[in-house]
C-alpha atoms as a PDB file:
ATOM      1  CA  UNK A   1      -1.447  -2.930 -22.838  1.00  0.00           C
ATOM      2  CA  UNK A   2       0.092  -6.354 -23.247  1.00  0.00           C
ATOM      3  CA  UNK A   3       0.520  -8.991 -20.419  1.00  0.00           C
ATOM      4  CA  UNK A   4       4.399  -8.266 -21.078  1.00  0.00           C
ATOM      5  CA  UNK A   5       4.174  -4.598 -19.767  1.00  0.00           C
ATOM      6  CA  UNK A   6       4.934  -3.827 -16.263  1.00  0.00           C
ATOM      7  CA  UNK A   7       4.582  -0.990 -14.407  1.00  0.00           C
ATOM      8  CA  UNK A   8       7.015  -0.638 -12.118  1.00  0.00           C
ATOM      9  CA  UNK A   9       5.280  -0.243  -8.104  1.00  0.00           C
ATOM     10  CA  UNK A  10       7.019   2.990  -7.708  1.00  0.00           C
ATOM     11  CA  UNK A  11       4.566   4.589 -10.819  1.00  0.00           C
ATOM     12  CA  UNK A  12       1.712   2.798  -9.089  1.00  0.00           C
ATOM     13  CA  UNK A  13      -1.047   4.886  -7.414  1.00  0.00           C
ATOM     14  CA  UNK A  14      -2.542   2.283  -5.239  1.00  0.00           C
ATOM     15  CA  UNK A  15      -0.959  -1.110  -4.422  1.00  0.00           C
ATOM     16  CA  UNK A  16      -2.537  -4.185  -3.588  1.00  0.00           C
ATOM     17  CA  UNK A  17      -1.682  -5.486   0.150  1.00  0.00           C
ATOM     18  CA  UNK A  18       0.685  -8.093  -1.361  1.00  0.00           C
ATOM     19  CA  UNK A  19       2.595  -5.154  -3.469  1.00  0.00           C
ATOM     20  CA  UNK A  20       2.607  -2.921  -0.609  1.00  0.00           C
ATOM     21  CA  UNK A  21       4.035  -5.545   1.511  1.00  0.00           C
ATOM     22  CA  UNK A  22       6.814  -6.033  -1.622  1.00  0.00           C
ATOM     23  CA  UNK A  23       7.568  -2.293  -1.997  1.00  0.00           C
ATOM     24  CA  UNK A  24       7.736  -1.409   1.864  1.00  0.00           C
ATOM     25  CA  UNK A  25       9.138  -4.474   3.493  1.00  0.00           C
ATOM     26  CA  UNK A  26       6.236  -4.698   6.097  1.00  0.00           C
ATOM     27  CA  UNK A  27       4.509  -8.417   6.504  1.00  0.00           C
ATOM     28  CA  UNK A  28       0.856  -8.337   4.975  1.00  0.00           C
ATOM     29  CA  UNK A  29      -0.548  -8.739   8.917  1.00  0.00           C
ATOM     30  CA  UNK A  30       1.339  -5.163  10.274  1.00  0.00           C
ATOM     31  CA  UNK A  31       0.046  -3.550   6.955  1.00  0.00           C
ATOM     32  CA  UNK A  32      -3.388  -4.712   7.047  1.00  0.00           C
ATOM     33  CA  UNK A  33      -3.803  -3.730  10.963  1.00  0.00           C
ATOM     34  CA  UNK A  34      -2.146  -0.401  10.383  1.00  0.00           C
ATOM     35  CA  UNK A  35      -4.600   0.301   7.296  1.00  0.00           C
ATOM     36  CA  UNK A  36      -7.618  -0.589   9.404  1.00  0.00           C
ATOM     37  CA  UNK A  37      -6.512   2.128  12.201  1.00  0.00           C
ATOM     38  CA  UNK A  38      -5.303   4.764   9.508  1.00  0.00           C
ATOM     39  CA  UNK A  39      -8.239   3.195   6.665  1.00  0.00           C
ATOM     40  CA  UNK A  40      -9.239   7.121   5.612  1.00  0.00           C
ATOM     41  CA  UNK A  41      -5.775   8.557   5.028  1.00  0.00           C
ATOM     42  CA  UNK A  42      -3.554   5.379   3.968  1.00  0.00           C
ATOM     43  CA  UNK A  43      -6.252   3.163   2.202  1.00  0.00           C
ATOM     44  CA  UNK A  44      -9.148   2.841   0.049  1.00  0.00           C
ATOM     45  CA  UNK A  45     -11.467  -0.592  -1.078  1.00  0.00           C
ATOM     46  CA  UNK A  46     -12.229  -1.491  -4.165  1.00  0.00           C
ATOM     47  CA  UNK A  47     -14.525  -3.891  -4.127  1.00  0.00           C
ATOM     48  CA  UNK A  48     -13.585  -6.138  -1.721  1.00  0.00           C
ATOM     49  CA  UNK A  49      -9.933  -5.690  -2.105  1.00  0.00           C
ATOM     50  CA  UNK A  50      -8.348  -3.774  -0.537  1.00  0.00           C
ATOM     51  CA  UNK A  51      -5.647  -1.248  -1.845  1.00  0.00           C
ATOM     52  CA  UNK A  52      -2.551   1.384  -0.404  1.00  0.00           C
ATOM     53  CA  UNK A  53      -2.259   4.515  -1.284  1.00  0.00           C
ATOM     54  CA  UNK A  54       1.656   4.321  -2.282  1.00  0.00           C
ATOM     55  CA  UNK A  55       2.412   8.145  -1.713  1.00  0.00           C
ATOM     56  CA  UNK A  56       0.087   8.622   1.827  1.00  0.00           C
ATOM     57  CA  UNK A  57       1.969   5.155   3.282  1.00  0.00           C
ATOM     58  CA  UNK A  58       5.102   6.892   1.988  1.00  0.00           C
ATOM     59  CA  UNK A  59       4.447  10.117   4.002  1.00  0.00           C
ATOM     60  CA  UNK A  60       2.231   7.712   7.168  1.00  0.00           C
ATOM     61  CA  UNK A  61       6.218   5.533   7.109  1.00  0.00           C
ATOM     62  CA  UNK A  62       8.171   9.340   6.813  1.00  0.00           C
ATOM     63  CA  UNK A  63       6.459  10.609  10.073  1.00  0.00           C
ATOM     64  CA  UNK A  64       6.913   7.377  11.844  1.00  0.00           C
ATOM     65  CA  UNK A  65       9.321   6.672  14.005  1.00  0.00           C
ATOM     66  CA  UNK A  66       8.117   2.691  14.351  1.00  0.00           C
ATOM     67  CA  UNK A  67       5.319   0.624  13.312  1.00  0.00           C
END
């Protein structure tokens, strides 16, 4: 894959913090306190970054009524 491919953050598995932020309009601080209360469903770490699960935030944000 060349640096000129994208993948769009809607084909995305996991997003970093600063994507997630991007794709769901929520600041970086909200997302990274509601992945530390929700860290087994919503989250995983990959070394020390830490990544979203795009389609569990999708359904955590469906079944929400405000974060």
């Amino acid at each position: 894959m060349s640096t000129n491919d994208k993948i769009n953050l809607s084909d995305k598995y996991v997003l970093s913090i600063n994507e997630a932020a991007l794709y769901f309009g929520i600041g970086e601080k909200k997302l990274r306190r509601i992945l530390s209360e929700h860290f087994d469903d919503l989250a995983l770490q990959n070394g020390v970054k830490l990544m979203v699960k795009r389609k569990a935030f999708e359904k955590f944000i469906d079944r929400t009524s405000s974060i």
